[in-house]
Protein backbone atom coordinates (compact mmCIF):
# COMPACT_ATOMS: atom_id res chain seq x y z
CA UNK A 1 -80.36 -49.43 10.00
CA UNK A 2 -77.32 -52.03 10.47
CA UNK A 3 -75.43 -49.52 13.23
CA UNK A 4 -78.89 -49.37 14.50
CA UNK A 5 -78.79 -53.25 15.14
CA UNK A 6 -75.19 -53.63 15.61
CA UNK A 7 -75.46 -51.28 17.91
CA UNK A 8 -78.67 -52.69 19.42
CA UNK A 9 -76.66 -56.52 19.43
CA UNK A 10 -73.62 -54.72 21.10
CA UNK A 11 -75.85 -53.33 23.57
CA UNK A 12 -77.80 -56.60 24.25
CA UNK A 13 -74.31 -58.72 24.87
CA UNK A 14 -72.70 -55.96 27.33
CA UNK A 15 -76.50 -56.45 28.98
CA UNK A 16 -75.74 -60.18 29.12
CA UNK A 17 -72.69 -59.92 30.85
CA UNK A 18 -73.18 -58.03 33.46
CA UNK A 19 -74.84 -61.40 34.79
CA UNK A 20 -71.33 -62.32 36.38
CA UNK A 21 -70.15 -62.78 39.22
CA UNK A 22 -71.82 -61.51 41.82
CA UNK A 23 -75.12 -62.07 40.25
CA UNK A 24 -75.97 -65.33 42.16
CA UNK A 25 -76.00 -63.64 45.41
CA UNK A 26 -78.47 -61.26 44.22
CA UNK A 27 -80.72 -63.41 41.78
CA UNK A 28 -84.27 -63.47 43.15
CA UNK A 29 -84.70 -66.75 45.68
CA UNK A 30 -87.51 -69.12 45.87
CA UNK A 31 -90.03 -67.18 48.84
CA UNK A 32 -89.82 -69.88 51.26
CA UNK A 33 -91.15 -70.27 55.07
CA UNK A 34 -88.10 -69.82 56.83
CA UNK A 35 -89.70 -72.32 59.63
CA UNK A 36 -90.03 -74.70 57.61
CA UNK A 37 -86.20 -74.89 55.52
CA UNK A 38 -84.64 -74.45 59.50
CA UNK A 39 -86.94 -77.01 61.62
CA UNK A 40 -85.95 -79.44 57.95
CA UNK A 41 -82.61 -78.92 58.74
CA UNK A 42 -82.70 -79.84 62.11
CA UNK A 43 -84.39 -82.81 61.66
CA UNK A 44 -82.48 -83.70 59.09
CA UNK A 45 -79.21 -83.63 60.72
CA UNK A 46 -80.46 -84.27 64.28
CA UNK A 47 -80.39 -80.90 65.97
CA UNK A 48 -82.59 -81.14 68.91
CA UNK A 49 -80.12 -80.00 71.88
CA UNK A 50 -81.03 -76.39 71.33
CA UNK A 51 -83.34 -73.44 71.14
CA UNK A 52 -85.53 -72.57 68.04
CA UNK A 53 -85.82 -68.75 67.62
CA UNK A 54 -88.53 -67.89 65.39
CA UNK A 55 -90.33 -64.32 64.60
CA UNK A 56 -93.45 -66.60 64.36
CA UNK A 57 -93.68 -67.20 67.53
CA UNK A 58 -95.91 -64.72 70.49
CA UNK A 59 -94.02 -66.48 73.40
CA UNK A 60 -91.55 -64.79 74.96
CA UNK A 61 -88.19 -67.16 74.84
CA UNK A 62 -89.51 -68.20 71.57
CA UNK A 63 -88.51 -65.20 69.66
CA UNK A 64 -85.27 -62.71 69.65
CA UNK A 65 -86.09 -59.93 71.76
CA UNK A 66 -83.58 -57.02 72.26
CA UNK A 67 -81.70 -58.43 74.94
CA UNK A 68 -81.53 -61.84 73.03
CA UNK A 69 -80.72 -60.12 69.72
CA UNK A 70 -77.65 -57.96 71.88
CA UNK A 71 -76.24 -61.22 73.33
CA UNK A 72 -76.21 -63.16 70.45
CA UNK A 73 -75.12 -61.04 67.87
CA UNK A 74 -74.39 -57.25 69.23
CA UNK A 75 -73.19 -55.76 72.53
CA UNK A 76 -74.21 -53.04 75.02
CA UNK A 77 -73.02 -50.33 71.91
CA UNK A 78 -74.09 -51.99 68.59
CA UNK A 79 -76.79 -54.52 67.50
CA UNK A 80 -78.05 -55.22 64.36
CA UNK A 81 -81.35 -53.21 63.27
CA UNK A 82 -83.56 -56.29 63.02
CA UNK A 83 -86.04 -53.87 61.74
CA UNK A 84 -84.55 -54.81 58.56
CA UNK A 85 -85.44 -58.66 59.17
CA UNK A 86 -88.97 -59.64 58.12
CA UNK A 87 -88.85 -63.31 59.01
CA UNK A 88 -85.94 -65.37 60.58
CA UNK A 89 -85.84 -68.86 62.21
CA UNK A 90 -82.37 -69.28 64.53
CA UNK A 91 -81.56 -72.74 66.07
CA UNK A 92 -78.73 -71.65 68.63
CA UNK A 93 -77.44 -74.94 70.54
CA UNK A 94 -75.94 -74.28 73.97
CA UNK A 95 -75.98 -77.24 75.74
CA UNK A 96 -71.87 -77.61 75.19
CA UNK A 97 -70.81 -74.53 76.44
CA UNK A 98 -67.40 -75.66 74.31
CA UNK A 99 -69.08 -76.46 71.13
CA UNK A 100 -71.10 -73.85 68.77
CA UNK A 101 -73.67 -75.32 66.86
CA UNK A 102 -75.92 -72.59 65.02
CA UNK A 103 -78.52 -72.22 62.14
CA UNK A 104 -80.01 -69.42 60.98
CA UNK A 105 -82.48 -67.80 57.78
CA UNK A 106 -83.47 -64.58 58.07
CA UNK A 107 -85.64 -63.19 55.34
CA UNK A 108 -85.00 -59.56 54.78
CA UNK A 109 -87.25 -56.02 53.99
CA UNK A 110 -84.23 -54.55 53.29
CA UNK A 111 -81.57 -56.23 51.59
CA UNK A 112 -79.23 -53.09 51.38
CA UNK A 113 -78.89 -54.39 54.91
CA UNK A 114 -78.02 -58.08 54.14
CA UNK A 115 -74.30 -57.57 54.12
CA UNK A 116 -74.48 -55.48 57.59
CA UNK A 117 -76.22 -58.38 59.23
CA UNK A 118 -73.91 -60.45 57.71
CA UNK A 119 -70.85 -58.90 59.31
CA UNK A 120 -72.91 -59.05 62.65
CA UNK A 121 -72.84 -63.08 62.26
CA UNK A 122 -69.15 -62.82 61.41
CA UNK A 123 -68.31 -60.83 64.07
CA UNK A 124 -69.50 -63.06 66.59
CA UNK A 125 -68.00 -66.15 65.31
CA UNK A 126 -64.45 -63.90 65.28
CA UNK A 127 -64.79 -63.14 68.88
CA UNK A 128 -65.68 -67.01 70.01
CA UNK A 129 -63.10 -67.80 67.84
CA UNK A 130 -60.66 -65.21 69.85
CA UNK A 131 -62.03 -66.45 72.79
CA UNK A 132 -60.76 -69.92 72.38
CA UNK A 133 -56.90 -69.13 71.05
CA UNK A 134 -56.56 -67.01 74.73
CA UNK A 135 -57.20 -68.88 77.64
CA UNK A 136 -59.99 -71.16 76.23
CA UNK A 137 -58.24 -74.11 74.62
CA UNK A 138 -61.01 -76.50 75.34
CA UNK A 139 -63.06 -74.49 73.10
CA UNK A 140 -64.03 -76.56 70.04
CA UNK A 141 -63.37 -74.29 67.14
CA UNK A 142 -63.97 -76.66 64.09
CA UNK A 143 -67.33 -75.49 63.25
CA UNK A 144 -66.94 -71.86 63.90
CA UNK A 145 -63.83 -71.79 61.29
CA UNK A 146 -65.66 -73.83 58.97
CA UNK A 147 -69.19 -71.75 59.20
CA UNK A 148 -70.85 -70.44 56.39
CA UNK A 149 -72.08 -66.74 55.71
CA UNK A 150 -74.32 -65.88 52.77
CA UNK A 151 -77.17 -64.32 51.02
CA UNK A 152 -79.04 -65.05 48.19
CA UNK A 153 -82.03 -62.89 47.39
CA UNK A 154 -83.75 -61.40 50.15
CA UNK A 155 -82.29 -64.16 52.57
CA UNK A 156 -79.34 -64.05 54.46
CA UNK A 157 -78.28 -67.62 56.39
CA UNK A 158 -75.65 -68.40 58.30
CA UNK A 159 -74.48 -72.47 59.45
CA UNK A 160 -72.41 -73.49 62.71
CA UNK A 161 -72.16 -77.15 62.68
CA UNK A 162 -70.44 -80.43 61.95
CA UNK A 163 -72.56 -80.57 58.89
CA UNK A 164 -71.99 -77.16 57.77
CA UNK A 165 -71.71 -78.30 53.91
CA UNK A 166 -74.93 -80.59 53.95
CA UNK A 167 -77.02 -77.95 55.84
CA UNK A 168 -75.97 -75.16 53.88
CA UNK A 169 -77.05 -77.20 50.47
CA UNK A 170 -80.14 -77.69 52.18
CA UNK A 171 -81.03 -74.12 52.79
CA UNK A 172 -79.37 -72.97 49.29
CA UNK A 173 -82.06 -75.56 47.58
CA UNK A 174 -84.91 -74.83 49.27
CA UNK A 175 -84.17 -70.72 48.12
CA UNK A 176 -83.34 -72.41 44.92
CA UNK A 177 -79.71 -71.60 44.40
């Protein structure tokens, strides 16, 4: 009976632990509207120079079709498989064509995808950011080198702006990080 509980105590700890790191990024978020925690966002911190991509939306121009989803985040050979991508709410701001302002919460079906998508986002900023150190030097690249990638849960966001710490808090409490 006592290697049956030290054993059982042993087994509980190593249980504990495996909690680390990583474990954040994969705890279970708060289900949120991802309308909602964007169009906060950009209220919040002003954002109103842009468009609002939402898969809420029946208008065409108000949601990321396949040649929207290629420009933004893919090319003519490889875009992400928004199949994956239950929800998501974008704010992409273009009216600078020097400065790259961006928000986005995607809600995923398949998470085994999140990290996938999330290259996708990084990959773009890399190639703006590419862009800009050969022949684009008025290219403001403060908020792309700043920008923040994550998941947590079944969400994966991403933040271009000035206020890429305060937004990101913002989404990360409203998922309840």
């Amino acid at each position: 009976m006592k290697k049956f509980l030290a054993m059982l105590i042993a087994l509980t700890a190593l249980l504990c632990s495996c909690g680390g790191e990583g474990a954040a990024e994969n705890a279970a978020a708060v289900d949120v509207n991802v309308d909602d925690v964007v169009n906060a966002a950009l209220t919040t911190y002003g954002l109103v120079d842009g468009f609002v991509f939402t898969s809420s939306s029946t208008e065409l121009g108000e949601y990321l079709d396949d040649d929207l989803i290629m420009g933004y985040y893919g090319d003519a050979v490889d875009v992400p498989d928004f199949s994956k991508v239950s929800e998501y709410c974008v704010y992409i701001d273009e009216s600078d064509p020097n400065v790259f302002i961006d928000v986005g919460l995607f809600k995923m079906n398949d998470t085994s995808y999140s990290d996938t998508l999330m290259q996708y986002f990084q990959t773009r900023i890399d190639d703006k950011i590419a862009k800009a150190d050969s022949g684009y030097p008025e290219t403001d690249v403060v908020t792309l080198e700043a920008a923040t990638i994550a998941k947590y849960g079944d969400y994966v966001y991403y933040v271009i702006s000035y206020d890429v710490d305060a937004i990101t808090a913002d989404i990360e409490a409203a998922l309840g990080k």
